[in-house]
C-alpha atoms as a PDB file:
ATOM      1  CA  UNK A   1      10.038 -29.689   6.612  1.00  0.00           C
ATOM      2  CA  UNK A   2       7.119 -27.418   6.690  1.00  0.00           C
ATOM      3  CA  UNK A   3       7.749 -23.913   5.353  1.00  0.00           C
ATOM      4  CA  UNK A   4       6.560 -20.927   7.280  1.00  0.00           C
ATOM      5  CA  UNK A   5       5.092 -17.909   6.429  1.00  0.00           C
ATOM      6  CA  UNK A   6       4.386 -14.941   9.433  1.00  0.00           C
ATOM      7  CA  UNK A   7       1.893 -12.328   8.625  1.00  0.00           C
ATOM      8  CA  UNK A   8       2.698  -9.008  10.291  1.00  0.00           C
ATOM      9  CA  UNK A   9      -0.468  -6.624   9.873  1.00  0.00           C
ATOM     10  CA  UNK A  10      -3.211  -5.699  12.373  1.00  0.00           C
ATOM     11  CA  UNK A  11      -5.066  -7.896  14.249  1.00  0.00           C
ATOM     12  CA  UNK A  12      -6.746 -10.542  12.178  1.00  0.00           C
ATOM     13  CA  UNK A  13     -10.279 -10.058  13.736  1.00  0.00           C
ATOM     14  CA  UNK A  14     -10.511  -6.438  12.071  1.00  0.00           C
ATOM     15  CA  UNK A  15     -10.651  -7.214   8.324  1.00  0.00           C
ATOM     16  CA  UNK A  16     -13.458  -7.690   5.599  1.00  0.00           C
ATOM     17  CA  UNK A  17     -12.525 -11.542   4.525  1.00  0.00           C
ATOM     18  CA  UNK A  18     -14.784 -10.354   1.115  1.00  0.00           C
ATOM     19  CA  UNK A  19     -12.127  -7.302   0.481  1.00  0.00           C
ATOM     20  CA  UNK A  20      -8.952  -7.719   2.156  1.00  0.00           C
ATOM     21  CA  UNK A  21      -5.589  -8.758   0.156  1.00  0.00           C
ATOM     22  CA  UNK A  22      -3.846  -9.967   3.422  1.00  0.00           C
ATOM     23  CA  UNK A  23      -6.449 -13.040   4.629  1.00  0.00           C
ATOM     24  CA  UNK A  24      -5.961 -14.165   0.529  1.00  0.00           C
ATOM     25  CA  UNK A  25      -2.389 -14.169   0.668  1.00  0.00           C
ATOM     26  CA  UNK A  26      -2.480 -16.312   3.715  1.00  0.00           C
ATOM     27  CA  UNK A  27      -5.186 -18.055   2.630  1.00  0.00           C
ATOM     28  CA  UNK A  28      -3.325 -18.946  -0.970  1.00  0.00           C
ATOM     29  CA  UNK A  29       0.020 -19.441   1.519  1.00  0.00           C
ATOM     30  CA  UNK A  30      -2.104 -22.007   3.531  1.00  0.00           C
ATOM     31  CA  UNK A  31      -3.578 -24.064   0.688  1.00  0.00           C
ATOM     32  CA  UNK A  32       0.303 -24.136  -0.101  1.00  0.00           C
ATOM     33  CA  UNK A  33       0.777 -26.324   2.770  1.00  0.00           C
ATOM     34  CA  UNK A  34       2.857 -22.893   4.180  1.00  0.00           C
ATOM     35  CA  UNK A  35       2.482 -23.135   8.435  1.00  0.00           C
ATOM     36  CA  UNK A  36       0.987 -19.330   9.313  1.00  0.00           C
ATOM     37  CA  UNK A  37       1.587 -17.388  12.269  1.00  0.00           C
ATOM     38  CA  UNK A  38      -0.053 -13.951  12.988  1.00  0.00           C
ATOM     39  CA  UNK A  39       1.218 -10.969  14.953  1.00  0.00           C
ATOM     40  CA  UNK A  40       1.076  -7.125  15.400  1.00  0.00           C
ATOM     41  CA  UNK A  41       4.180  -4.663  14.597  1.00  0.00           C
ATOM     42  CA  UNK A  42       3.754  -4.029  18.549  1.00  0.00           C
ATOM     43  CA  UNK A  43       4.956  -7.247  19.363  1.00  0.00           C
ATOM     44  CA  UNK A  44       8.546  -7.543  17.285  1.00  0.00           C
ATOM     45  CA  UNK A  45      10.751  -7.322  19.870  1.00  0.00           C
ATOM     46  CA  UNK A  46      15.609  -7.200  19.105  1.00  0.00           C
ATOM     47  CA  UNK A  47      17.664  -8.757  21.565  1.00  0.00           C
ATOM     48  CA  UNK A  48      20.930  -9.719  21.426  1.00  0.00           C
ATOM     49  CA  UNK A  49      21.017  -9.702  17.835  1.00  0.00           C
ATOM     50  CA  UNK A  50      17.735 -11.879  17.564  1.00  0.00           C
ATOM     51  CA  UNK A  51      14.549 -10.335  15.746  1.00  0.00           C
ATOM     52  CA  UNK A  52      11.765 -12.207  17.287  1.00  0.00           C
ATOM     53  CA  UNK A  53       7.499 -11.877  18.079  1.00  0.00           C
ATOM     54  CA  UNK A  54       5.108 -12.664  19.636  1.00  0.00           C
ATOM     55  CA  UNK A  55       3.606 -14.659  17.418  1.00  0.00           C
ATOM     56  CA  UNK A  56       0.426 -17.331  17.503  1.00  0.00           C
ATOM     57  CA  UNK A  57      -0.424 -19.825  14.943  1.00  0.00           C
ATOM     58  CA  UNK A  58      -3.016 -19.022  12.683  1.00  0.00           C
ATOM     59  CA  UNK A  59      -5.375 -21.166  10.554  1.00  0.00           C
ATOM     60  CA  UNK A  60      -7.794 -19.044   8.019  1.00  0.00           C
ATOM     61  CA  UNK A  61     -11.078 -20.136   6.417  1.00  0.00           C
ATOM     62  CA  UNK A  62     -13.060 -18.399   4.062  1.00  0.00           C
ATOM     63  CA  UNK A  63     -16.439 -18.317   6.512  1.00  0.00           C
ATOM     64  CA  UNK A  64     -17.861 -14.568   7.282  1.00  0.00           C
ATOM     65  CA  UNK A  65     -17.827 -14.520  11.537  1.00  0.00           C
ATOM     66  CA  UNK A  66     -15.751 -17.403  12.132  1.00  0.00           C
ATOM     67  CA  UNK A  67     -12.300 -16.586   9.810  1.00  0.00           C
ATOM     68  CA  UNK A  68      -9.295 -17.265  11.744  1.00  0.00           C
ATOM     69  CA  UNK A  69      -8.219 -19.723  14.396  1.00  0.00           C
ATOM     70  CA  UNK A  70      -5.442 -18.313  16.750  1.00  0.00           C
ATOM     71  CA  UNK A  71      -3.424 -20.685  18.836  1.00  0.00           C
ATOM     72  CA  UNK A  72      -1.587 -19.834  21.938  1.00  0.00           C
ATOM     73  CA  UNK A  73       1.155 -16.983  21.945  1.00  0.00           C
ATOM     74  CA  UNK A  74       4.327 -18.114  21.844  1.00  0.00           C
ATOM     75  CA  UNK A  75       7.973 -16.083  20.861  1.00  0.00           C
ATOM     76  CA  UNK A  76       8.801 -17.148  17.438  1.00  0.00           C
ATOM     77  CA  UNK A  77      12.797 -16.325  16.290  1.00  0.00           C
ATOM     78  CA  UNK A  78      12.066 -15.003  13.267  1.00  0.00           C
ATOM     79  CA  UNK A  79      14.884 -15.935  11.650  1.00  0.00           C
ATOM     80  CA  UNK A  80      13.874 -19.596  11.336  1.00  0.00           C
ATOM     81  CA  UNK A  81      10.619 -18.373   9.542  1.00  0.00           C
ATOM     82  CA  UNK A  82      10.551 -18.582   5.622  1.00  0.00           C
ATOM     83  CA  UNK A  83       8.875 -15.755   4.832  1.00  0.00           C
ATOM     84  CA  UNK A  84       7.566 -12.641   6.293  1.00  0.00           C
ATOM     85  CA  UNK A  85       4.252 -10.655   4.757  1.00  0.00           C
ATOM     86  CA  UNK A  86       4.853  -7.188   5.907  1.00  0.00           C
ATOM     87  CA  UNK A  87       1.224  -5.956   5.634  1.00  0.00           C
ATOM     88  CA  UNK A  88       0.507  -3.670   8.584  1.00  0.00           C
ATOM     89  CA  UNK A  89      -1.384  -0.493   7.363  1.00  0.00           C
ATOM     90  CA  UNK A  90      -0.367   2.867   7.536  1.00  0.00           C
ATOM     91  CA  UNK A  91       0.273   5.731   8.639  1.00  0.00           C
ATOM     92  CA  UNK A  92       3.914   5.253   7.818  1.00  0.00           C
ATOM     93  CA  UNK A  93       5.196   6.780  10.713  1.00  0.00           C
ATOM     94  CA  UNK A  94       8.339   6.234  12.834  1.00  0.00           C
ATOM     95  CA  UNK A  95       6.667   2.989  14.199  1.00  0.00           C
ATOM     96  CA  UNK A  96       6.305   1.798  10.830  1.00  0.00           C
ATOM     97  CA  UNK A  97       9.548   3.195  10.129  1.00  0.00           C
ATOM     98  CA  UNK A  98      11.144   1.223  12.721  1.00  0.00           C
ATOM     99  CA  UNK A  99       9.806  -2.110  12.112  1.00  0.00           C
ATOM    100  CA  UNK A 100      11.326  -1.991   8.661  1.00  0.00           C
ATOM    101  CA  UNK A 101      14.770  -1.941  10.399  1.00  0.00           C
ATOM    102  CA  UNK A 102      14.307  -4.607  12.897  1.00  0.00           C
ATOM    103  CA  UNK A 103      13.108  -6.655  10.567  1.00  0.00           C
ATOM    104  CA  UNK A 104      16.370  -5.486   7.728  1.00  0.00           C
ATOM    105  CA  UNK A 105      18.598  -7.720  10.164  1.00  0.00           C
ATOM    106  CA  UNK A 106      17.029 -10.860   9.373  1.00  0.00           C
ATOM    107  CA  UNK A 107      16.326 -10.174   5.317  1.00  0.00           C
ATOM    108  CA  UNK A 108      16.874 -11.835   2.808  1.00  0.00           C
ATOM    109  CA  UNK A 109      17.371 -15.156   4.802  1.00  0.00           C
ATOM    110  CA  UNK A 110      14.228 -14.652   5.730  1.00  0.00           C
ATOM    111  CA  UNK A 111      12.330 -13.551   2.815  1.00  0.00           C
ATOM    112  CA  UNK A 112      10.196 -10.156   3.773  1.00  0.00           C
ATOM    113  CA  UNK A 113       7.821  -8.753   1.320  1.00  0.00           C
ATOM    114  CA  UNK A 114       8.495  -6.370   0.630  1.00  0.00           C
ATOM    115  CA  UNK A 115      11.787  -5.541   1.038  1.00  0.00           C
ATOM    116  CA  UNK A 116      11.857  -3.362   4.252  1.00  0.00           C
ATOM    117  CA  UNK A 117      14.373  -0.990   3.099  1.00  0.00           C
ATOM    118  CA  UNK A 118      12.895  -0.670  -0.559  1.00  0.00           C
ATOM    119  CA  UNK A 119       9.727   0.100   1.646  1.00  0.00           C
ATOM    120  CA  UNK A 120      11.288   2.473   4.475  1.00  0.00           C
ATOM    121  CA  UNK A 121      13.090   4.284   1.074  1.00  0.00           C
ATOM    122  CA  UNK A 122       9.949   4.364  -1.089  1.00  0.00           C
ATOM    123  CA  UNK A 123       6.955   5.873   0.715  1.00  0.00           C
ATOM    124  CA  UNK A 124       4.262   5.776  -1.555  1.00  0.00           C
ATOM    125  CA  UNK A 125       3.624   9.256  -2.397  1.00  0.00           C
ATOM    126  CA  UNK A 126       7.880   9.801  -2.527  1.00  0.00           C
ATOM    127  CA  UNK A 127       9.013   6.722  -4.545  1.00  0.00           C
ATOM    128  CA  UNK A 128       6.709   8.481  -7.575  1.00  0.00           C
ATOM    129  CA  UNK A 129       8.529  11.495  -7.511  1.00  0.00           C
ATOM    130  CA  UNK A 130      11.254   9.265  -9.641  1.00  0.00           C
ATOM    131  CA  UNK A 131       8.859   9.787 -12.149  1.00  0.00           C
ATOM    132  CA  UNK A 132       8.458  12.980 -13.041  1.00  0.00           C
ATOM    133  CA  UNK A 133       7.583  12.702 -16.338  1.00  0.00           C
ATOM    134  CA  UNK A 134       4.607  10.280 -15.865  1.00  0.00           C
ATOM    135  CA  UNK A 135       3.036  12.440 -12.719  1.00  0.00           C
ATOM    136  CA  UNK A 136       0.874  15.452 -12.686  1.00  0.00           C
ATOM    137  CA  UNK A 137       2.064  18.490 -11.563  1.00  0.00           C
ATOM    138  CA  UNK A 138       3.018  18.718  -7.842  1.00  0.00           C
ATOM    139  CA  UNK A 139       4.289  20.516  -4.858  1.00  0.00           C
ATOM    140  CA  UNK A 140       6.198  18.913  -2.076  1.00  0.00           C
ATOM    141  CA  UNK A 141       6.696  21.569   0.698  1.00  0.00           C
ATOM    142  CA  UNK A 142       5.815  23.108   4.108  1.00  0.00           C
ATOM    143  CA  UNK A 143       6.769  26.717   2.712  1.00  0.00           C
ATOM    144  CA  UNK A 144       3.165  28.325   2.266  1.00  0.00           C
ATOM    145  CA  UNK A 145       4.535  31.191  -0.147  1.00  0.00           C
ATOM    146  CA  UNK A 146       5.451  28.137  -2.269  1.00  0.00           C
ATOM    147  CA  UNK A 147       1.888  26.816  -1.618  1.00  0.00           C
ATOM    148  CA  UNK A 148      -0.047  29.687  -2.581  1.00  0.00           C
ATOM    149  CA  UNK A 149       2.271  30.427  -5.774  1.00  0.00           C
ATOM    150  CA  UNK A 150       1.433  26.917  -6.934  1.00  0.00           C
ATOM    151  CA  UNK A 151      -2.315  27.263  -6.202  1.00  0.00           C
ATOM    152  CA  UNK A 152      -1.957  30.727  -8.284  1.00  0.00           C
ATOM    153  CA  UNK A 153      -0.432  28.862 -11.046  1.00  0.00           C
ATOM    154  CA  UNK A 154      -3.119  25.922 -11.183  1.00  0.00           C
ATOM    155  CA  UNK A 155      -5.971  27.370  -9.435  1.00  0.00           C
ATOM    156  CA  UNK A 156      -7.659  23.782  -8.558  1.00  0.00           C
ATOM    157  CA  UNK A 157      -5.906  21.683  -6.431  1.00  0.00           C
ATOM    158  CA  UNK A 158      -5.595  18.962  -3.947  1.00  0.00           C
ATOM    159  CA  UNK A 159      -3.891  19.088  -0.532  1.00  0.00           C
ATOM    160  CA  UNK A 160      -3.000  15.977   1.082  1.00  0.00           C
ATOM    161  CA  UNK A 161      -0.928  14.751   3.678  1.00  0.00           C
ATOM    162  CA  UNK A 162       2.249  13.337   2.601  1.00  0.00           C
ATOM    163  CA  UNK A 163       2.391  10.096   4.520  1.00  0.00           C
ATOM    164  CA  UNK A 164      -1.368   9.536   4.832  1.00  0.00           C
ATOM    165  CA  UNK A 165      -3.007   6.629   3.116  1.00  0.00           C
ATOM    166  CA  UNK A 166      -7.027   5.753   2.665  1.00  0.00           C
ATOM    167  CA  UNK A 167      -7.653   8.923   1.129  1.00  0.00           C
ATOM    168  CA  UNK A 168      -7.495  10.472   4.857  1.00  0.00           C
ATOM    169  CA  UNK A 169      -6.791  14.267   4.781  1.00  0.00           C
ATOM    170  CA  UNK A 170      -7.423  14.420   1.343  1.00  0.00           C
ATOM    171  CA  UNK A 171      -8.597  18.276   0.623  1.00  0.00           C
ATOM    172  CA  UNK A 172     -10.164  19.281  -3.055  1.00  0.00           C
ATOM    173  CA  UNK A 173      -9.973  23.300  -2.940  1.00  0.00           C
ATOM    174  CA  UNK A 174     -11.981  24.957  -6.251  1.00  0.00           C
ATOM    175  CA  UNK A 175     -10.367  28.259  -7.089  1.00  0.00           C
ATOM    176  CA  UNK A 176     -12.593  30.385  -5.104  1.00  0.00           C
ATOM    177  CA  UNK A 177     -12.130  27.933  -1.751  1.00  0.00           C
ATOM    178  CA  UNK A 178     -11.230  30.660   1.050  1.00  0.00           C
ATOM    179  CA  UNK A 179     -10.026  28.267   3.129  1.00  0.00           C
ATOM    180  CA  UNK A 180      -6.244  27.258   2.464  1.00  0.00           C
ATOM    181  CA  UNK A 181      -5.176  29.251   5.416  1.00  0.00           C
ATOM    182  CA  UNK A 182      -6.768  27.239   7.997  1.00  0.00           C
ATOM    183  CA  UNK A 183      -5.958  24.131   6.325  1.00  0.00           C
ATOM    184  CA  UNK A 184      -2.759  24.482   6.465  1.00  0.00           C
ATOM    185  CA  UNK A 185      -3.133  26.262   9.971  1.00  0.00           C
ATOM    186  CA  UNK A 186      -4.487  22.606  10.877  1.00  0.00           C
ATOM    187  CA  UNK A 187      -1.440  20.710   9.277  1.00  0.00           C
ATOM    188  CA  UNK A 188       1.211  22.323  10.415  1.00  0.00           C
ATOM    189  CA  UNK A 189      -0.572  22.431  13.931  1.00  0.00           C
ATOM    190  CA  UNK A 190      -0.660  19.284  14.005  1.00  0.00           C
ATOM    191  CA  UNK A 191       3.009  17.406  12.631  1.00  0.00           C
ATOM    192  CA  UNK A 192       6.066  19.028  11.029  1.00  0.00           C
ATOM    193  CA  UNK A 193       5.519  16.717   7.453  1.00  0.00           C
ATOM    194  CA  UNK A 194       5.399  18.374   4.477  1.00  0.00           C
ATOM    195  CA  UNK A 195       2.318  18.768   2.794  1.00  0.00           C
ATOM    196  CA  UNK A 196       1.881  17.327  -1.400  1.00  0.00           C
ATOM    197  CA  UNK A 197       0.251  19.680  -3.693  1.00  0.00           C
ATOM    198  CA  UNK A 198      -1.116  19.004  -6.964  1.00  0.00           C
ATOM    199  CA  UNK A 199      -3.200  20.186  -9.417  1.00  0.00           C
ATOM    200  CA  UNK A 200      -6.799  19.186  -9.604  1.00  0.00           C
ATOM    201  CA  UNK A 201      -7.588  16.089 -12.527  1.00  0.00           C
ATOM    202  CA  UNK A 202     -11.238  16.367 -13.307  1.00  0.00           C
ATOM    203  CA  UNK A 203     -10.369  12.808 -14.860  1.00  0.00           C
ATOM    204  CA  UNK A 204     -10.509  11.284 -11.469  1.00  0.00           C
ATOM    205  CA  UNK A 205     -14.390  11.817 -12.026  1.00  0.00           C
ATOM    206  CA  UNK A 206     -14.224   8.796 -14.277  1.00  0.00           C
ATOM    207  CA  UNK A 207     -12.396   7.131 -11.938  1.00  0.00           C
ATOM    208  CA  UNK A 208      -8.803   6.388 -10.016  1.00  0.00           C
ATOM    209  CA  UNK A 209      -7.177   3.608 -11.625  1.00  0.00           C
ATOM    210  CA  UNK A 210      -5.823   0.854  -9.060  1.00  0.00           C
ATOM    211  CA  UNK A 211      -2.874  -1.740 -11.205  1.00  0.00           C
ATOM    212  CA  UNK A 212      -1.578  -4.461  -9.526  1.00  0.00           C
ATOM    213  CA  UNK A 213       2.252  -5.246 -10.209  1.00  0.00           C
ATOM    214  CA  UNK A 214       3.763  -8.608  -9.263  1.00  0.00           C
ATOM    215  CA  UNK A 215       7.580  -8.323  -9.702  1.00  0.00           C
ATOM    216  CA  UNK A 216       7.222  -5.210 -11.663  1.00  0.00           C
ATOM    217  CA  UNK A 217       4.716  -6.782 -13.770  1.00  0.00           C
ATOM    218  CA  UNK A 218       1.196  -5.640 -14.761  1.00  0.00           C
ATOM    219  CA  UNK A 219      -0.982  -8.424 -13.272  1.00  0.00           C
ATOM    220  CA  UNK A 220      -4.247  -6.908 -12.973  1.00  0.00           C
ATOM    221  CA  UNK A 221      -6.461  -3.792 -12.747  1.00  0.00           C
ATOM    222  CA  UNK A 222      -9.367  -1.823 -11.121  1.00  0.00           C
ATOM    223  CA  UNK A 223     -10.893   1.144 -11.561  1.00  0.00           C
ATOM    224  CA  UNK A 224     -12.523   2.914  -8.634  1.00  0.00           C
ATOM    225  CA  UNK A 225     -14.802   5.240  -9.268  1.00  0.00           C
ATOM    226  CA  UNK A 226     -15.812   8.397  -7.101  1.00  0.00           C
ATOM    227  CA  UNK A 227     -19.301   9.332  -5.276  1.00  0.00           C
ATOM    228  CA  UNK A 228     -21.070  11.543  -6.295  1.00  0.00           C
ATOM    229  CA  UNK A 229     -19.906  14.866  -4.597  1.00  0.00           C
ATOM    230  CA  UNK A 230     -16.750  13.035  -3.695  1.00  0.00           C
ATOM    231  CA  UNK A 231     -12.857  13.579  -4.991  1.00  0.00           C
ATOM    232  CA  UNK A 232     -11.650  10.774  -3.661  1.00  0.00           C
ATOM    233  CA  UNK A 233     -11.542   7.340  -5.395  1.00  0.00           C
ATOM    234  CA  UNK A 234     -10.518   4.951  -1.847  1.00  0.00           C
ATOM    235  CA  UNK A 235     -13.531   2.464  -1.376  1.00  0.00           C
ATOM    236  CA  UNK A 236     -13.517   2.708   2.184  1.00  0.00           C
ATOM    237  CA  UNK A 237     -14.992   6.254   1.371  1.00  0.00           C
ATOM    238  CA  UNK A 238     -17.788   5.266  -0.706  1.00  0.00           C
ATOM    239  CA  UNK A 239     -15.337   4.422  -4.315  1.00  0.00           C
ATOM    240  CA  UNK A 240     -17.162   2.100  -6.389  1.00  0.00           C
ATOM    241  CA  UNK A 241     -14.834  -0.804  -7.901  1.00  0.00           C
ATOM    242  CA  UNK A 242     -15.546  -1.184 -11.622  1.00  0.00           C
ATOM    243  CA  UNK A 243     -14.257  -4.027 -14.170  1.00  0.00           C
ATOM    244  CA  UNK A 244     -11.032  -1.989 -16.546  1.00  0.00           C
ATOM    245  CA  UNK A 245      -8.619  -3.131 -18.457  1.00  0.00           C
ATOM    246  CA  UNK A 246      -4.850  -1.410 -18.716  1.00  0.00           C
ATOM    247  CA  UNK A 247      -4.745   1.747 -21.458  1.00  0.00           C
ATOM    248  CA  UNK A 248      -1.710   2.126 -24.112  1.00  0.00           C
ATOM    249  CA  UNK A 249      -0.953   4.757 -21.737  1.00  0.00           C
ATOM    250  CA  UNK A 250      -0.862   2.460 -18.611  1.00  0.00           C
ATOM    251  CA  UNK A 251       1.220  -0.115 -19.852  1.00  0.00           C
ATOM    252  CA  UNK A 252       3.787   2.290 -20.879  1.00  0.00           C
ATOM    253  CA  UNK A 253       4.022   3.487 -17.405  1.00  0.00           C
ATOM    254  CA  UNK A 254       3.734  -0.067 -15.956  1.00  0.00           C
ATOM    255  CA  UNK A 255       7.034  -0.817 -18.091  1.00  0.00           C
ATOM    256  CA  UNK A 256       9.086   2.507 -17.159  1.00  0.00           C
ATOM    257  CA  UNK A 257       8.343   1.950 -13.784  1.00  0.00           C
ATOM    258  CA  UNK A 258       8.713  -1.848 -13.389  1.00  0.00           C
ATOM    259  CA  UNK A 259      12.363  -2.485 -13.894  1.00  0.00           C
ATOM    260  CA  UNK A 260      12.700   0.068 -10.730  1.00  0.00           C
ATOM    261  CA  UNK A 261      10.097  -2.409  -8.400  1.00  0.00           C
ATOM    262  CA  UNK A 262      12.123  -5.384  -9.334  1.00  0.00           C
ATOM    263  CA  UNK A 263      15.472  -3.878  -8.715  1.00  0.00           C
ATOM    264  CA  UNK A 264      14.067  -2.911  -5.147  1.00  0.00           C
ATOM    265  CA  UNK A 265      12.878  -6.249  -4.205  1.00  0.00           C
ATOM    266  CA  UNK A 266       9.115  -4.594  -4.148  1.00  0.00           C
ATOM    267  CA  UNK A 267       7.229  -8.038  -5.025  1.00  0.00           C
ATOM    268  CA  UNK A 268       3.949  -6.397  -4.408  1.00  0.00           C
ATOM    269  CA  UNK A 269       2.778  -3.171  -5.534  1.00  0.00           C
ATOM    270  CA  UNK A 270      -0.113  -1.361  -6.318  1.00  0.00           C
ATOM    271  CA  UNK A 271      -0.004   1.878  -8.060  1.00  0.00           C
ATOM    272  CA  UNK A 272      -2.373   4.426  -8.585  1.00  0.00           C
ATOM    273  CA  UNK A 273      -3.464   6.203 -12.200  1.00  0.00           C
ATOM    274  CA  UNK A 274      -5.663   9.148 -13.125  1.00  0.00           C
ATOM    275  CA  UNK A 275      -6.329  10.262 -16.339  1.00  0.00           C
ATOM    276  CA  UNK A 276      -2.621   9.865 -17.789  1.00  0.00           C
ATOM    277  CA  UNK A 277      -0.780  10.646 -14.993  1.00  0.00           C
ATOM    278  CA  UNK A 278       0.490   8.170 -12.464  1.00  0.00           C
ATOM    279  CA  UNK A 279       0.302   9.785  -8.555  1.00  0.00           C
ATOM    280  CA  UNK A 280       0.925   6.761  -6.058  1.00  0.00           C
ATOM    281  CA  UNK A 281       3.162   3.709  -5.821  1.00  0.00           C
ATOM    282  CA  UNK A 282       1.824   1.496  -3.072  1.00  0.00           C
ATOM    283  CA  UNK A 283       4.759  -0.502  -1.370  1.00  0.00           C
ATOM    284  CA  UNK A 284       3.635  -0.974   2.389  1.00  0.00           C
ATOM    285  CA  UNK A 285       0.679  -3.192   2.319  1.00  0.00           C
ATOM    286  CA  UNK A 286      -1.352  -2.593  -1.303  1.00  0.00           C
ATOM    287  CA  UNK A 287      -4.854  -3.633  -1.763  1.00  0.00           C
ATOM    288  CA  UNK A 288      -7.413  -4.750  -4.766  1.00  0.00           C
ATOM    289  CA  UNK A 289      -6.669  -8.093  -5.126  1.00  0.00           C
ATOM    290  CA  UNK A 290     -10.444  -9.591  -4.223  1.00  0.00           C
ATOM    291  CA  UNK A 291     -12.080  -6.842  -6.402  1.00  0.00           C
ATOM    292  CA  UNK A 292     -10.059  -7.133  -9.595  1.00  0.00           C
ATOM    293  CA  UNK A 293      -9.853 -11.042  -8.819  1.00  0.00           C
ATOM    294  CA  UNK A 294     -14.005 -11.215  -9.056  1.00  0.00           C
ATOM    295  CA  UNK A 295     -14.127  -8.994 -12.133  1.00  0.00           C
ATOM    296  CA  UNK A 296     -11.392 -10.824 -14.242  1.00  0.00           C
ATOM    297  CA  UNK A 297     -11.913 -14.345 -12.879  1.00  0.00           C
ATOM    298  CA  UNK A 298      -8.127 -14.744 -11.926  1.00  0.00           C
ATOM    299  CA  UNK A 299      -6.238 -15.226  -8.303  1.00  0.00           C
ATOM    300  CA  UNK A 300      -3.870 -12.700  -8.179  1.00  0.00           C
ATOM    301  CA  UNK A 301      -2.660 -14.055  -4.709  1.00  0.00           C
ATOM    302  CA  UNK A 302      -1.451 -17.133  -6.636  1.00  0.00           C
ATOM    303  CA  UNK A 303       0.385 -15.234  -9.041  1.00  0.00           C
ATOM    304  CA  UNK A 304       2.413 -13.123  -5.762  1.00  0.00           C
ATOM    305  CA  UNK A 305       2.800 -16.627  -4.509  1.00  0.00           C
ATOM    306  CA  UNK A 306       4.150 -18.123  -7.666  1.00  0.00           C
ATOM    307  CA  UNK A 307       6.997 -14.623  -7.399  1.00  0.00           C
ATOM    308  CA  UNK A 308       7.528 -15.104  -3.531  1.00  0.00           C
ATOM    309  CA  UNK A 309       8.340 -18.663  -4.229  1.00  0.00           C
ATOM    310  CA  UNK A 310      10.930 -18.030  -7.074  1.00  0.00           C
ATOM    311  CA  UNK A 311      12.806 -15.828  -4.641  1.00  0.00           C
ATOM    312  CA  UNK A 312      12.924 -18.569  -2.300  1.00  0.00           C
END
């Protein structure tokens, strides 16, 4: 019989085909001879102990305008589907959240990658506090007397939201920035999330490492390097990808932290190093595949494939 594969992620009309990991891993799922269906988180749906969705057959082509072919919407038991690509982006909010626990009552018959409670347990900037040793200094708090004794201590730091993603939020204050107070005036208006705190890496100027780990494996890396006048690495925001290879350094934290991924069923991950220091580990729906695959003349999607299929 034909195996299955269901892509959960925003709509498939959105992406870049030349940047985006999800349309490769269907694509690589599809020359597989894997039968896709597409839907949103919006349309999972638990009744009567059934996980199902709204779900419509998809066919994908690489061809810029004309990408996808969507059939007609029909409620697939998800169950009966071989494997599910959880690849929705952030914010990981309570939707998000959710959707890993509807989805926890039909894994690991169906296969979900990754595994939605490794995922709901391991929010990027959270599962790296397990680390402590390989991160930079940081502050985890809403307590603003704990704020401004860290930014006393370190003088140059970086405010971020703690369940952001895209480098959204993302605030570089110099030492003689006067304007912590509103900032965090503005956060705290505006959820009641803690805030991370770290100190300032002028390393990130030669760029933000992005490794790609396939069953806690080192597969593949990029480095992204900032704009001019820019802390932030993401290339959404203007990051330009460059060809790298992994550091002494890098490997070494690639091999503390892999044992950890594989234990958690966390197939696909993409972590995040500057400098030394390792600050994110990407679990909900990672990125980089198409840029490191270009530099280092590989298919990384192949290689996830060649895991996911091991599994099954």
């Amino acid at each position: 019989m034909t195996k299955t594969v269901a892509l959960q992620m925003d709509h498939i009309a959105s992406i870049d085909i030349k940047g985006d990991s999800s349309f490769v891993l269907g694509l690589e799922a599809q020359k597989r001879g894997y039968k896709l269906y597409h839907y949103h988180p919006n349309d999972l749906s638990f009744q009567n102990g059934i996980v199902s969705a709204h779900a419509e057959e998809m066919t994908l082509r690489y061809k810029e305008g004309n990408h996808y072919d969507l059939g007609t919407s029909e409620k697939v038991n998800l169950a009966n589907v071989d494997v599910i690509l959880m690849r929705q982006d952030p914010p990981f909010d309570m939707s998000y959240i959710t959707a890993t626990h509807l989805l926890d009552h039909i894994h690991p018959d169906t296969l979900v990658v990754n595994d939605p409670t490794s995922v709901r347990n391991a929010p990027e900037k959270l599962l790296v506090t397990h680390f402590p040793d390989l991160m930079p200094e940081t502050l985890i708090t809403r307590n603003e007397s704990d704020i401004k004794a860290f930014r006393a201590e370190y003088k140059d730091i970086i405010v971020k939201p703690l369940f952001g993603n895209g480098g959204a939020g993302v605030f570089h204050l110099k030492p003689e920035d006067e304007n912590l107070a509103s900032l965090l005036e503005m956060f705290f208006e505006k959820n009641r999330e803690p805030l991370m705190i770290q100190r300032f890496m002028p390393e990130v100027r030669a760029g933000d490492k992005r490794i790609i780990l396939v069953d806690g494996k080192a597969v593949g890396a990029i480095n992204r390097v900032p704009a001019a006048g820019e802390a932030r690495s993401n290339m959404h925001v203007g990051g330009k990808p460059v060809k790298s290879e992994l550091t002494k350094r890098e490997h070494e934290i690639c091999e503390a932290i892999g044992p950890t991924l594989r234990e958690q069923g966390l197939i696909f991950t993409g972590i995040d190093v500057i400098g030394d220091y390792l600050t994110e580990i990407n679990v909900t729906s990672p990125t980089g595949l198409q840029e490191i695959n270009r530099y280092d003349d590989t298919c990384l999607e192949a290689v996830i494939w060649d895991a996911i299929e091991e599994k099954l």
